[in-house]
C-alpha atoms as a PDB file:
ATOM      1  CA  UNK A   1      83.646  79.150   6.455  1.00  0.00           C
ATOM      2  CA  UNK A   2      81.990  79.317   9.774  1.00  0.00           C
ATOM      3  CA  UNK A   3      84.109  78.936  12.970  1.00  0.00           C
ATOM      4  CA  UNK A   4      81.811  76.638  14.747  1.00  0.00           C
ATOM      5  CA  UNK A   5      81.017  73.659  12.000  1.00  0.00           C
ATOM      6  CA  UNK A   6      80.955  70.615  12.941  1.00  0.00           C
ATOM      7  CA  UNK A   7      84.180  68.995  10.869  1.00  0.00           C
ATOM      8  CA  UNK A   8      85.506  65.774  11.879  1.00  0.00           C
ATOM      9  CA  UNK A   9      89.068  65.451  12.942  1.00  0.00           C
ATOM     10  CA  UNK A  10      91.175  62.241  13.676  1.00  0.00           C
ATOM     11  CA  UNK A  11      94.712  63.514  14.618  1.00  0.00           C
ATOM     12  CA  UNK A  12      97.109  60.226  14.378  1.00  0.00           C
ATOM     13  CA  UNK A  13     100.363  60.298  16.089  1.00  0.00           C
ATOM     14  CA  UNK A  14     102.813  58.509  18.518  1.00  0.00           C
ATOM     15  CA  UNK A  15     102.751  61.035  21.158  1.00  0.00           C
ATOM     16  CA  UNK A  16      99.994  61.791  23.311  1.00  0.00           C
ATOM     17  CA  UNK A  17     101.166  65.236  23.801  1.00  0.00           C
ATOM     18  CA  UNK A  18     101.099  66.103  19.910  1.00  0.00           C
ATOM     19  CA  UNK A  19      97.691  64.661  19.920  1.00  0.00           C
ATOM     20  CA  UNK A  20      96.688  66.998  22.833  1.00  0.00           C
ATOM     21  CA  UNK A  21      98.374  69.596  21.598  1.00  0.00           C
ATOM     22  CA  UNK A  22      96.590  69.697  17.850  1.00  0.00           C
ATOM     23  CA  UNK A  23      93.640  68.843  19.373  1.00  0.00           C
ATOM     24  CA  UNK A  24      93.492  72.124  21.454  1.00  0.00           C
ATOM     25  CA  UNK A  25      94.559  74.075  18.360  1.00  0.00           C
ATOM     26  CA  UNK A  26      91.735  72.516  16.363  1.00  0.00           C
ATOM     27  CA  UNK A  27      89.243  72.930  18.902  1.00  0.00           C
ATOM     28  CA  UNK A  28      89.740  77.117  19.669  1.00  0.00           C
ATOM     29  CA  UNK A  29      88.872  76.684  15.702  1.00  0.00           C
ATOM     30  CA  UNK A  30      86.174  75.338  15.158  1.00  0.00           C
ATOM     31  CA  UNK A  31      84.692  74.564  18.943  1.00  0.00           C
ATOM     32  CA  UNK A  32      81.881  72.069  17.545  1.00  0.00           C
ATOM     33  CA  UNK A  33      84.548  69.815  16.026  1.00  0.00           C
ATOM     34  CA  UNK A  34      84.683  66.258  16.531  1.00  0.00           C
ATOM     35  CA  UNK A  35      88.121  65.109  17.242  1.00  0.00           C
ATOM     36  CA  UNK A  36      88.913  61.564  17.031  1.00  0.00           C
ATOM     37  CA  UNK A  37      92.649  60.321  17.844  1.00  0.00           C
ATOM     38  CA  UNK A  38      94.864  57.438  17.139  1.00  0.00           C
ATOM     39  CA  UNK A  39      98.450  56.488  18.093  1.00  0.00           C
ATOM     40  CA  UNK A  40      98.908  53.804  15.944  1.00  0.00           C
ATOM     41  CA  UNK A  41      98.063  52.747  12.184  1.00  0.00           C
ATOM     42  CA  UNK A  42      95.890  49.991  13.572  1.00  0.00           C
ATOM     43  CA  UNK A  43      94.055  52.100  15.360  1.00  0.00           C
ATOM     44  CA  UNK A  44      94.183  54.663  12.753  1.00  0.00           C
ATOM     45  CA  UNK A  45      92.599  52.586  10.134  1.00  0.00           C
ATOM     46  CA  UNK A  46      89.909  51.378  12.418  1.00  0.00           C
ATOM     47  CA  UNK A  47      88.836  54.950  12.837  1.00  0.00           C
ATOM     48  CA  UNK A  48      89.244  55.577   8.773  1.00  0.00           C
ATOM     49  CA  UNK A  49      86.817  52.381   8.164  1.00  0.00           C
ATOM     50  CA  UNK A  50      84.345  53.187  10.769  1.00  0.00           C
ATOM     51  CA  UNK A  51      84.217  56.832  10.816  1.00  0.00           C
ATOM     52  CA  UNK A  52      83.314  59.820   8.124  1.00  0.00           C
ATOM     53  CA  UNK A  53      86.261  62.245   8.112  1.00  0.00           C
ATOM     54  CA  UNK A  54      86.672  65.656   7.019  1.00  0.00           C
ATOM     55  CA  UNK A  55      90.482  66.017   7.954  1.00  0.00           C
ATOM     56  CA  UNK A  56      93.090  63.770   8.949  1.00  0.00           C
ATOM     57  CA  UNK A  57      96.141  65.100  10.297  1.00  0.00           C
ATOM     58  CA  UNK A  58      98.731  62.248  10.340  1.00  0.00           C
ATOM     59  CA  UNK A  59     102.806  61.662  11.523  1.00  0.00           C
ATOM     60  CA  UNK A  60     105.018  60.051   9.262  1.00  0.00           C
ATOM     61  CA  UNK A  61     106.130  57.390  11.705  1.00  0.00           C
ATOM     62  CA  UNK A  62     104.775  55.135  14.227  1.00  0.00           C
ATOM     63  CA  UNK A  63     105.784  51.813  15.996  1.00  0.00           C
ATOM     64  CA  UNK A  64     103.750  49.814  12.917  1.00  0.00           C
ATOM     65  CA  UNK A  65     104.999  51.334  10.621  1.00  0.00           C
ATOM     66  CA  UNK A  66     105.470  54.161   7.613  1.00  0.00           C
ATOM     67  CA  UNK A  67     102.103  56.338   6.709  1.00  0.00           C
ATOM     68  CA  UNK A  68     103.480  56.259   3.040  1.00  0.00           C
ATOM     69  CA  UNK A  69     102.259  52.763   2.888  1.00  0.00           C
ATOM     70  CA  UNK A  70      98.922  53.230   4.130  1.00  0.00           C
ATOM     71  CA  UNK A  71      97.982  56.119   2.374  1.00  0.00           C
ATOM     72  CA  UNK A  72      96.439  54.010  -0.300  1.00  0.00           C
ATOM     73  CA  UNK A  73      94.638  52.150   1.718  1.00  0.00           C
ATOM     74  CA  UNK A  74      92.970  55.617   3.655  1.00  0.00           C
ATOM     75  CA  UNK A  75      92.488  56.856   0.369  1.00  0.00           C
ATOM     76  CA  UNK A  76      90.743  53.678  -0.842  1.00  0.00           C
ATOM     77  CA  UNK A  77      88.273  53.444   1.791  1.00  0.00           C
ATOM     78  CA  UNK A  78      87.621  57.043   2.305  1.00  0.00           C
ATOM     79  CA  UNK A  79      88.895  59.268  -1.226  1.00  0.00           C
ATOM     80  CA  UNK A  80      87.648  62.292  -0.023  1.00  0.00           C
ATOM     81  CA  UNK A  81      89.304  62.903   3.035  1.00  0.00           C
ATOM     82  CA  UNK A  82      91.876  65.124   3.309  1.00  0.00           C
ATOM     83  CA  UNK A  83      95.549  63.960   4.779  1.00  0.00           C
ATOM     84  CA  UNK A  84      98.080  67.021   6.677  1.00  0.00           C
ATOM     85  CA  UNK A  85     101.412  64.881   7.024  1.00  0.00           C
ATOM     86  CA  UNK A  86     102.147  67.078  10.291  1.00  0.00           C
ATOM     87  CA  UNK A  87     106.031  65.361  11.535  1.00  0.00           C
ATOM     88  CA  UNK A  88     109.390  66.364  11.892  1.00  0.00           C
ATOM     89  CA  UNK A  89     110.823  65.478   8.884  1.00  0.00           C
ATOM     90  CA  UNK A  90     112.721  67.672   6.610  1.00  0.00           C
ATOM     91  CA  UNK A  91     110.052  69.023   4.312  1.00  0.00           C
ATOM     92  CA  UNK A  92     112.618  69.259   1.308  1.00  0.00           C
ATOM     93  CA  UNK A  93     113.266  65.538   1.238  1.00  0.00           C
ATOM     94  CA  UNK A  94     109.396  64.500   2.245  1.00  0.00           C
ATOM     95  CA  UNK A  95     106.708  66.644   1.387  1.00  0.00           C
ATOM     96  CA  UNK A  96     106.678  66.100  -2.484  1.00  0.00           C
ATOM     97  CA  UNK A  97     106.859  62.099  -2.037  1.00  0.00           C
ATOM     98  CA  UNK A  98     103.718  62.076   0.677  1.00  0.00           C
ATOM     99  CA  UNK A  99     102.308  65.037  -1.529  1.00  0.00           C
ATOM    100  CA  UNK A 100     102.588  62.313  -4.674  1.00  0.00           C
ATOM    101  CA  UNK A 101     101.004  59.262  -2.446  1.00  0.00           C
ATOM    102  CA  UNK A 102      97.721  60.748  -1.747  1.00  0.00           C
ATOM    103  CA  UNK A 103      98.199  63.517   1.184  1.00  0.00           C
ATOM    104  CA  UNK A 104      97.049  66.994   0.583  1.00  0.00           C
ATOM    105  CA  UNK A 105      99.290  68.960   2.760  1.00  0.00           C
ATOM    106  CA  UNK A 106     102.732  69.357   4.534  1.00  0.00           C
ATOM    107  CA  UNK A 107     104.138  70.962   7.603  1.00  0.00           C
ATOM    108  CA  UNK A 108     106.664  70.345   9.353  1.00  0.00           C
ATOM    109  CA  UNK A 109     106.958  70.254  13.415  1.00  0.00           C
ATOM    110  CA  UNK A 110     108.980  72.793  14.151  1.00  0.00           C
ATOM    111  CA  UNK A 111     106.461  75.374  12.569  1.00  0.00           C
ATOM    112  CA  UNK A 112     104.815  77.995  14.963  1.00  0.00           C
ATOM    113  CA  UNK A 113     101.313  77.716  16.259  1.00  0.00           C
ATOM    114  CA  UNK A 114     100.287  80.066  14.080  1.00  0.00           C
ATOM    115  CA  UNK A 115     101.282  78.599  11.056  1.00  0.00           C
ATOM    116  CA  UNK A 116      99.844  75.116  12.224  1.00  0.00           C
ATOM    117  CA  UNK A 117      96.389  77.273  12.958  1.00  0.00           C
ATOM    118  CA  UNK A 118      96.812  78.387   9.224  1.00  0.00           C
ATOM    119  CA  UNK A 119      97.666  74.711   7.940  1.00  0.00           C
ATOM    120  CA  UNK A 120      94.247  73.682   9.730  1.00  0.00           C
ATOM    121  CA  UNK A 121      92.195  76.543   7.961  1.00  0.00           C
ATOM    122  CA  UNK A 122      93.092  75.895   5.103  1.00  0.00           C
ATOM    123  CA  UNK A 123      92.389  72.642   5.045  1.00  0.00           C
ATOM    124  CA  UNK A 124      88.899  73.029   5.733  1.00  0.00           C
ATOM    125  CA  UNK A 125      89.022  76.458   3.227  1.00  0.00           C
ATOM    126  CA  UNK A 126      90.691  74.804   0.233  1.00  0.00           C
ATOM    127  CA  UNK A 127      91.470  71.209   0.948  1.00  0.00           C
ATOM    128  CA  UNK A 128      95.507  71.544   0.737  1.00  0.00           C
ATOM    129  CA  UNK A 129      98.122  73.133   2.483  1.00  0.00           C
ATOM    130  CA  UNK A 130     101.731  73.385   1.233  1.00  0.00           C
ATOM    131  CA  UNK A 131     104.171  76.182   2.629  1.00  0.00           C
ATOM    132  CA  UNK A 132     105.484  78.660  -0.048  1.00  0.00           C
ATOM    133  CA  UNK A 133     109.030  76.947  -0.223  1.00  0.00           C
ATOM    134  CA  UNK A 134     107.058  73.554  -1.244  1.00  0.00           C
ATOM    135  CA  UNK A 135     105.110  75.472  -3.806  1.00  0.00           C
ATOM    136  CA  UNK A 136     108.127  77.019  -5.132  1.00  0.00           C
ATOM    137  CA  UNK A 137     109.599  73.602  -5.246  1.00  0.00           C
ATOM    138  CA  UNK A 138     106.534  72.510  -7.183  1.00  0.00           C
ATOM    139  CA  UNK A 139     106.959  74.551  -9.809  1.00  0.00           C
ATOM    140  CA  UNK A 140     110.864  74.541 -10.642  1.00  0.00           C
ATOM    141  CA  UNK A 141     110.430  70.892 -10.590  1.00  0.00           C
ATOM    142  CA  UNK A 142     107.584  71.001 -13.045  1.00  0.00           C
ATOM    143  CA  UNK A 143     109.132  73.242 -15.416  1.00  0.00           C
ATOM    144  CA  UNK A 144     112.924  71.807 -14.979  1.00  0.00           C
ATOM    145  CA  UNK A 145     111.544  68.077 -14.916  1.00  0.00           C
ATOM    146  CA  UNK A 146     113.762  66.829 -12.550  1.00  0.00           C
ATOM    147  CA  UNK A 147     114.199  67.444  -8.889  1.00  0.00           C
ATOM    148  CA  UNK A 148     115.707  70.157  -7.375  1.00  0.00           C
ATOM    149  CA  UNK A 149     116.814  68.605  -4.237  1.00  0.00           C
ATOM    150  CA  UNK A 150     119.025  65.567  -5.574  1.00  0.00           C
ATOM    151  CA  UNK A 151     118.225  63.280  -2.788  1.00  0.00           C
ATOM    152  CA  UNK A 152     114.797  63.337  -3.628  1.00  0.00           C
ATOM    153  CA  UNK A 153     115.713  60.645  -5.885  1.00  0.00           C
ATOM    154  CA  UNK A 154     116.025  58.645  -3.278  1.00  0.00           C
ATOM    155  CA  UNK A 155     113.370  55.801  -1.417  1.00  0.00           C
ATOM    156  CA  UNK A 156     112.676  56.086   1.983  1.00  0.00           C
ATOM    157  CA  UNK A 157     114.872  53.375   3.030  1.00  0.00           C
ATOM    158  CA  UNK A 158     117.415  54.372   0.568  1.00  0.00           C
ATOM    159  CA  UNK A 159     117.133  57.572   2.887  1.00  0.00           C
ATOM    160  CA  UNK A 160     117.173  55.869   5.810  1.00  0.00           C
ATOM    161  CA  UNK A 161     120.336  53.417   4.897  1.00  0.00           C
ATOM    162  CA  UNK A 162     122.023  56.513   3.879  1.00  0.00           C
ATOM    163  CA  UNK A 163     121.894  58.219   6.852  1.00  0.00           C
ATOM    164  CA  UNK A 164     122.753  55.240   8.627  1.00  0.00           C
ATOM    165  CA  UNK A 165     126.311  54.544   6.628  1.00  0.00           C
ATOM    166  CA  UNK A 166     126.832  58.860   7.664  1.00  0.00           C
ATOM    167  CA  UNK A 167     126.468  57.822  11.310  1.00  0.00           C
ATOM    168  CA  UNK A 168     129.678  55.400  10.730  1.00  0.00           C
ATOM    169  CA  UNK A 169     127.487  52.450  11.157  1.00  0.00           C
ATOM    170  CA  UNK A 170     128.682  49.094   8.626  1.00  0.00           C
ATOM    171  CA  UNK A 171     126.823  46.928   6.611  1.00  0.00           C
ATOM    172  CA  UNK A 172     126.385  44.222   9.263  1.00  0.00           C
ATOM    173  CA  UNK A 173     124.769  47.283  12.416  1.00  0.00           C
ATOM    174  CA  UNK A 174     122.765  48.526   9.453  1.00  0.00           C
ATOM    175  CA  UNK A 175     120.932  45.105   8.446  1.00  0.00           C
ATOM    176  CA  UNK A 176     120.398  44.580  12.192  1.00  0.00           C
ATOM    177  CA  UNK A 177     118.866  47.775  13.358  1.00  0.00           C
ATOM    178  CA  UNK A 178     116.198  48.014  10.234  1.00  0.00           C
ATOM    179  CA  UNK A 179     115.723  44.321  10.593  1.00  0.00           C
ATOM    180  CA  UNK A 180     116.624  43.217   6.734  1.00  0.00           C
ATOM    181  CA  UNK A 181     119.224  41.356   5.076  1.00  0.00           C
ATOM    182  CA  UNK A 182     123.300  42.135   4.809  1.00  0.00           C
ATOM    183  CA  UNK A 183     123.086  41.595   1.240  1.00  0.00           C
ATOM    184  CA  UNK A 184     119.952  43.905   1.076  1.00  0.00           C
ATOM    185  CA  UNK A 185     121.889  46.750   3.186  1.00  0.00           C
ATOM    186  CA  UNK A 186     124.644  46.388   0.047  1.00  0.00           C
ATOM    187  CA  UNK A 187     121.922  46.768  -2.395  1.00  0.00           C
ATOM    188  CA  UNK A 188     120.352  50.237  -1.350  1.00  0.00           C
ATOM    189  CA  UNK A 189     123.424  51.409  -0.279  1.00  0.00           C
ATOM    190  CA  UNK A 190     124.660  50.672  -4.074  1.00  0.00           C
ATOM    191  CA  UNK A 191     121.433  51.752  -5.473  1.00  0.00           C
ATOM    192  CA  UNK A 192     122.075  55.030  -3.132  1.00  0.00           C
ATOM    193  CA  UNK A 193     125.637  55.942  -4.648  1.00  0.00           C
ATOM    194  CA  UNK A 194     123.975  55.418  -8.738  1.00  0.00           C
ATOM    195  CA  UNK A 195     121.014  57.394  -7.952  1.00  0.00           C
ATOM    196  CA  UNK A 196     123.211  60.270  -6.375  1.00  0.00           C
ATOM    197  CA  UNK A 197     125.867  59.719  -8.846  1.00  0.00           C
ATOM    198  CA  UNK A 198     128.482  59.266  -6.058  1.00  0.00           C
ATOM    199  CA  UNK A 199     131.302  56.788  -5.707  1.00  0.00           C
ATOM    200  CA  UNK A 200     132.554  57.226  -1.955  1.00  0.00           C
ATOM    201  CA  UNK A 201     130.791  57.677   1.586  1.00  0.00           C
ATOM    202  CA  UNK A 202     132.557  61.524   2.089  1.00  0.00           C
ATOM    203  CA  UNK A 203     130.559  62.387  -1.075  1.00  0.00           C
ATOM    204  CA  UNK A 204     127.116  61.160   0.612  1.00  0.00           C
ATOM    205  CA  UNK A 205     127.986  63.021   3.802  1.00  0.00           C
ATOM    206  CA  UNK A 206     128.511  66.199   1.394  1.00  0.00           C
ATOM    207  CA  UNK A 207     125.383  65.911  -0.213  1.00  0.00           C
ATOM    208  CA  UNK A 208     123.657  65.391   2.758  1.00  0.00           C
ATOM    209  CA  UNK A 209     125.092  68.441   4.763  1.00  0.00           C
ATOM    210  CA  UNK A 210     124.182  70.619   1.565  1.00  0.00           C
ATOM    211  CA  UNK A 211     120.351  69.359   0.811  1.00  0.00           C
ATOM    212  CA  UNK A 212     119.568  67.210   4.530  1.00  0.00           C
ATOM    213  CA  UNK A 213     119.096  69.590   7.308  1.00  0.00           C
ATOM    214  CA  UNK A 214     117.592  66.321   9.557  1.00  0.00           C
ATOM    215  CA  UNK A 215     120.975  64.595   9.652  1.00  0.00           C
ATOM    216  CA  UNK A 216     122.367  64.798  13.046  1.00  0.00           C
END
């Protein structure tokens, strides 16, 4: 792998000064890269449709919306490209779900530079980046058939309803700050307590503390 190909980068995130910030990393590099950014899915698709990629380095959440649901969609117009989900969620609850959509690698935000550096080299090297904890994970999961982390069980929103209900909000706050129905609040959070196997909220806030280290 030379240092000074000429990959093609879009780095897609919220903040301007993650963008700035990964695109400095990527350019000391590989200084001939082309770096291409987006702090939206809209504009993040444009780029996918209209541009080749080598690597797209992409945050979990923006104003439009979830990257788990667009996935597809970057895959479908561009399969070879290669996604590194770079955000601050909890890798333990995450990773394998965006690993299973489509994206070839996971690191969290609160890594170092150096291991972000690594991340990027290796997705040009080999394509994928997991850490070893993920890769562990991988594997006891494979050969157990079930996952370790219990809460992995869980959706997204189930995730996010759950963490809600910790926070002491009701039903009623719940429905109105994720913009969906009462009645669908009741549903997750009752799909929530069969998946986990619980029957009471000081049993969610237990499993949480043990397996959720993102739930302040």
């Amino acid at each position: 792998m030379k240092l000074s190909d000429n990959y093609i980068f879009l780095i897609a995130d919220d903040h301007s000064v993650v963008r700035q910030g990964i695109s400095l990393v990527v350019k000391e590099l590989f200084s001939k890269a082309v770096i291409h950014t987006a702090g939206s899915f809209k504009e993040t698709l444009k780029i996918v449709k209209d541009t080749k990629l080598d690597i797209l380095i992409l945050d979990i959440n923006f104003p439009d919306g979830n990257s788990i649901n667009i996935i597809p969609e970057i895959k479908a117009a561009q399969p070879e490209v290669k996604i590194l989900i770079f955000t601050a969620y909890d890798e333990s609850i995450y990773a394998m779900r965006y690993l299973n959509a489509g994206a070839s690698g996971y690191l969290n935000k609160g890594c170092t530079e150096e291991e972000i550096r690594q991340a990027v080299k290796s997705m040009i090297s080999t394509g994928k980046y997991v850490t070893q904890s993920i890769k562990d994970r991988i594997l006891d999961s494979y050969i157990s058939k079930t996952p370790i982390n219990p809460l992995e069980k869980l959706s997204i929103r189930e995730v996010e309803v759950a963490r809600l209900l910790i926070k002491g909000y009701g039903n009623l706050e719940i429905s109105e700050l994720l913009q969906i129905k009462k009645t669908t609040v009741s549903t997750f959070k009752n799909r929530v307590f069969e998946k986990l196997e619980i029957d009471n909220l000081a049993a969610l806030i237990e499993l949480f503390q043990l397996y959720f280290e993102d739930n302040k």
